[in-house]
Protein backbone atom coordinates (compact mmCIF):
# COMPACT_ATOMS: atom_id res chain seq x y z
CA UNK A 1 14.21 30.01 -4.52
CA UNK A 2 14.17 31.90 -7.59
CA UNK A 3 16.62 32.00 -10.37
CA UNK A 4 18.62 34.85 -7.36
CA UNK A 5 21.98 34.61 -6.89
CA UNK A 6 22.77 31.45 -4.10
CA UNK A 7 23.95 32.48 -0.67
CA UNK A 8 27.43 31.03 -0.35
CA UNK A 9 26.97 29.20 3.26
CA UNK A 10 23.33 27.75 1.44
CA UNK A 11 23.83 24.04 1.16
CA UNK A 12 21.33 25.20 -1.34
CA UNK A 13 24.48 25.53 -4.28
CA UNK A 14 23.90 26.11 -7.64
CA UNK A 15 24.52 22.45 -8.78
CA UNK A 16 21.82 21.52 -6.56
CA UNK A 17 19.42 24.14 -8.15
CA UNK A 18 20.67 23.10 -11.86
CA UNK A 19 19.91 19.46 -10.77
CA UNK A 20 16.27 20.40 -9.54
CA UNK A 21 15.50 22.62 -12.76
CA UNK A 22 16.63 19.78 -15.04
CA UNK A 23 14.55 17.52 -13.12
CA UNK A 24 11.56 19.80 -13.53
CA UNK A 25 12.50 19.92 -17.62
CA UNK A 26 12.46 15.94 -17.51
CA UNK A 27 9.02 15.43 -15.27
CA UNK A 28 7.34 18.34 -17.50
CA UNK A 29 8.49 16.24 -20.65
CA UNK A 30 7.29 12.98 -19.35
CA UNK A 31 3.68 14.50 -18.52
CA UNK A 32 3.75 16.40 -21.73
CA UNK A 33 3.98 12.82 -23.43
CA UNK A 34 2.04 11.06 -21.46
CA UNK A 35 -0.71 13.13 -21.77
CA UNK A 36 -0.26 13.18 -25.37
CA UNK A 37 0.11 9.80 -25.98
CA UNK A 38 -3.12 9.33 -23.50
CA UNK A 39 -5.08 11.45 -25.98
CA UNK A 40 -3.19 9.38 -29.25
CA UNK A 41 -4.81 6.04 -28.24
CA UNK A 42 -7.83 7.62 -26.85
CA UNK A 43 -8.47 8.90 -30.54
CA UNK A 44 -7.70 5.45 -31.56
CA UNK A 45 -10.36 3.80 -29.35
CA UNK A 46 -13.19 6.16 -30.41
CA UNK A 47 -11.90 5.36 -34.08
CA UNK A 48 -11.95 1.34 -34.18
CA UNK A 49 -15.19 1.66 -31.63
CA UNK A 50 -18.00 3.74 -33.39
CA UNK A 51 -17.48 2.13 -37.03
CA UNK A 52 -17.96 -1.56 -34.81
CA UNK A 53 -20.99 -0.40 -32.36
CA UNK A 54 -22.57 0.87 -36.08
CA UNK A 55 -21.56 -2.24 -38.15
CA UNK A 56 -22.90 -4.50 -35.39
CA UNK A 57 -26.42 -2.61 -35.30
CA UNK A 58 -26.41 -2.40 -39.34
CA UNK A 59 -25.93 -6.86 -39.40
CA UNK A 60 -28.72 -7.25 -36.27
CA UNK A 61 -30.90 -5.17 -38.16
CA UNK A 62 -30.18 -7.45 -41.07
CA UNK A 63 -30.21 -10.66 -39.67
CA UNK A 64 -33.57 -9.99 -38.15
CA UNK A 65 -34.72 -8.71 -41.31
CA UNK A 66 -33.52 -11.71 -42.83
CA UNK A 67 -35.32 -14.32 -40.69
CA UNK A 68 -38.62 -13.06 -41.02
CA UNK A 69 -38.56 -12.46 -45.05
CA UNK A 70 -36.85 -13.85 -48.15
CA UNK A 71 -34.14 -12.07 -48.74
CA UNK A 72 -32.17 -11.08 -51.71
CA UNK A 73 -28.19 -13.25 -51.35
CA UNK A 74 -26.30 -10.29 -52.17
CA UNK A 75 -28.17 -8.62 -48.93
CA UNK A 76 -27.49 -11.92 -46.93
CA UNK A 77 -23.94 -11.64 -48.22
CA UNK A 78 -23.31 -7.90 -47.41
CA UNK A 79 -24.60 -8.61 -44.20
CA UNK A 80 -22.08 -11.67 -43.93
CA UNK A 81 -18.99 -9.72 -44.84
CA UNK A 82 -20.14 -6.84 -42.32
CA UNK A 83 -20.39 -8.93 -39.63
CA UNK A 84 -16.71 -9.87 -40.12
CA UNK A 85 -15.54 -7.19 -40.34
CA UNK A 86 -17.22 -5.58 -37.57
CA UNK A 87 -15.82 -8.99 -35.77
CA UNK A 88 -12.33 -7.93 -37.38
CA UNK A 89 -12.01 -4.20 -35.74
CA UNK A 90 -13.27 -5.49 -32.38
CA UNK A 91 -10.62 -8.21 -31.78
CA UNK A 92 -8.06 -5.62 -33.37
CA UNK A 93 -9.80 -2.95 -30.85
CA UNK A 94 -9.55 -5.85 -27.70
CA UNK A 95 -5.75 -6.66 -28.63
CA UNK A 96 -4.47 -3.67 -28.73
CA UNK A 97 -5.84 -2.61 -25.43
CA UNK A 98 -6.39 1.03 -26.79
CA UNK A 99 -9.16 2.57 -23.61
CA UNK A 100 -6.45 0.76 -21.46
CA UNK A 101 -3.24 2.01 -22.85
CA UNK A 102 -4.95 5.65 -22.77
CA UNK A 103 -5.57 5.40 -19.09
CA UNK A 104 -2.46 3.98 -18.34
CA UNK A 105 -0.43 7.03 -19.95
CA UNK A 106 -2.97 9.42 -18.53
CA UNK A 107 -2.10 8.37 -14.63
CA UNK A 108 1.28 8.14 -15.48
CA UNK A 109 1.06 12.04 -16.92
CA UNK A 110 -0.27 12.78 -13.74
CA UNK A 111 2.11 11.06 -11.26
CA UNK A 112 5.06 13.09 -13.32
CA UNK A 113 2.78 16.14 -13.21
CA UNK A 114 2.46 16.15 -9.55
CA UNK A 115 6.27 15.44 -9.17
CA UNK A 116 7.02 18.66 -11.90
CA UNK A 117 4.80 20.65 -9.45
CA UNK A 118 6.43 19.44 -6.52
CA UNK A 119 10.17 20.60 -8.26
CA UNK A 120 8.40 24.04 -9.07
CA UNK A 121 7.19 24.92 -5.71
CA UNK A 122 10.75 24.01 -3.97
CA UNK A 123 12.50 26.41 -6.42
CA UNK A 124 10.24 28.95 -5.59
CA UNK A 125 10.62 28.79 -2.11
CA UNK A 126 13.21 30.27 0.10
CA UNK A 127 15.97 28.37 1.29
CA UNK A 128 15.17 28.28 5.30
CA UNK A 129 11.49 27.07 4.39
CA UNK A 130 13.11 24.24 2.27
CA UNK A 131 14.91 22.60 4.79
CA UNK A 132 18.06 19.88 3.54
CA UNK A 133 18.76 19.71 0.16
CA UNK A 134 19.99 16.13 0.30
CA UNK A 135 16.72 15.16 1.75
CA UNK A 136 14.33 17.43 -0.68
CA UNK A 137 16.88 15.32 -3.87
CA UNK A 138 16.54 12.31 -2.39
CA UNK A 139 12.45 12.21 -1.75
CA UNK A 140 12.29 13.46 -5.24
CA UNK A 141 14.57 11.20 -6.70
CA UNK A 142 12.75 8.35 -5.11
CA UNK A 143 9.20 9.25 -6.19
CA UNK A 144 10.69 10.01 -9.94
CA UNK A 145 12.41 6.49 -9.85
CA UNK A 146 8.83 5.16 -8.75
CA UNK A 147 6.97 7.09 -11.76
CA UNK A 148 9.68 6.09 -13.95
CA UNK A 149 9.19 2.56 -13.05
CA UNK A 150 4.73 2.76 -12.59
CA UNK A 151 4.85 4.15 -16.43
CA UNK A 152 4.21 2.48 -19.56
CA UNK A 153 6.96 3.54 -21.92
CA UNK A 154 6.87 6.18 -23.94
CA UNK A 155 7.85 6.94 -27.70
CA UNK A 156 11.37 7.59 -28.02
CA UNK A 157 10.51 10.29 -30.83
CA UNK A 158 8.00 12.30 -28.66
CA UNK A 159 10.47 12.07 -25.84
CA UNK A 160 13.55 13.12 -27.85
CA UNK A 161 11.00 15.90 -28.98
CA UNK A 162 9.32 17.24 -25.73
CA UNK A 163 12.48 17.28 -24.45
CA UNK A 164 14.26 19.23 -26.44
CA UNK A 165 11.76 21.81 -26.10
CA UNK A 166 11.81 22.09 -22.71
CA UNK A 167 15.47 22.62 -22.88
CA UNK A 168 15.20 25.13 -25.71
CA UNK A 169 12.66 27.10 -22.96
CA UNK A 170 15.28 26.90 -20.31
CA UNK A 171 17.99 28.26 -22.87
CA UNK A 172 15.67 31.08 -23.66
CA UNK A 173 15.36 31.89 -19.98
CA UNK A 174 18.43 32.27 -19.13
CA UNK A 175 18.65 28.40 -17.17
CA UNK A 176 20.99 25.69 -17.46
CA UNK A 177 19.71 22.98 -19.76
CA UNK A 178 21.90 19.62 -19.34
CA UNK A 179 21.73 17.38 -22.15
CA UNK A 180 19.22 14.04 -21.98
């Protein structure tokens, strides 16, 4: 069910179409930031993690070094203040959940992925394949509703922003965009 005129006896009308494209626009946004914000705090994890796996092999080297010979303070010292801070970036790397949050956003990108798919392939379709249009709104409605509610949330800026663009690319095509 391309972007072709709409039979008039179709219960397939036009507002039904605009509806479905709009929800495409929205699902494609919500994966687009998901994903992003997946690979955001991904980036994060690797970032706090290698600097604490090195610092904590750097002050086990050193405290082993330092039981079996005298050692200079300043050297027991450094190795001290490394092992807080290596302590310090893995509690801030445990609170703030970063592997956790990543994989959270990353399903989520997928669940809205699939549904964005799911909107694509009934607007490609001819009408008599697609069967009631109440029913094909309704399912999808439902399982957005469900994503909606499965997701972590998602910053407003990058939402605002992905948005915008996908309504910008519907413009361009010739589509109704709706506004957010």
């Amino acid at each position: 069910m391309s972007d072709t005129a709409v039979d008039p006896v179709s219960p397939w009308s036009e507002a039904v179409l605009d509806r479905l494209r709009d929800w495409e626009r929205r699902a494609a946004a919500a994966a687009e930031v998901h994903f992003q914000t997946a690979e955001y705090l991904s980036r994060w994890n690797v970032f706090l993690g290698i600097p604490v796996v090195a610092l904590s092999a750097i002050v086990g080297t050193a405290t082993f070094a330092t039981l079996s010979h005298h050692v200079n303070v300043g050297i027991r010292v450094a190795a001290g203040a490394l092992s807080v801070v290596a302590a310090v970036l893995a509690s801030v790397q445990t609170f703030l959940r970063f592997g956790a949050r990543s994989e959270q956003h990353r399903v989520a990108a997928e669940r809205w992925s699939a549904i964005r798919r799911e909107i694509e392939k009934a607007l490609v379709l001819p009408a008599e394949l697609l069967g009631d249009p109440k029913q094909l709104l309704d399912g999808v409605d439902a399982r957005m509703d469900e994503a909606a509610e499965k997701s972590p949330a998602m910053p407003d800026r990058r939402w605002k922003r992905a948005l915008a663009k996908r309504q910008r690319e519907a413009t361009r095509h010739g589509r109704t965009a709706r506004s957010a």
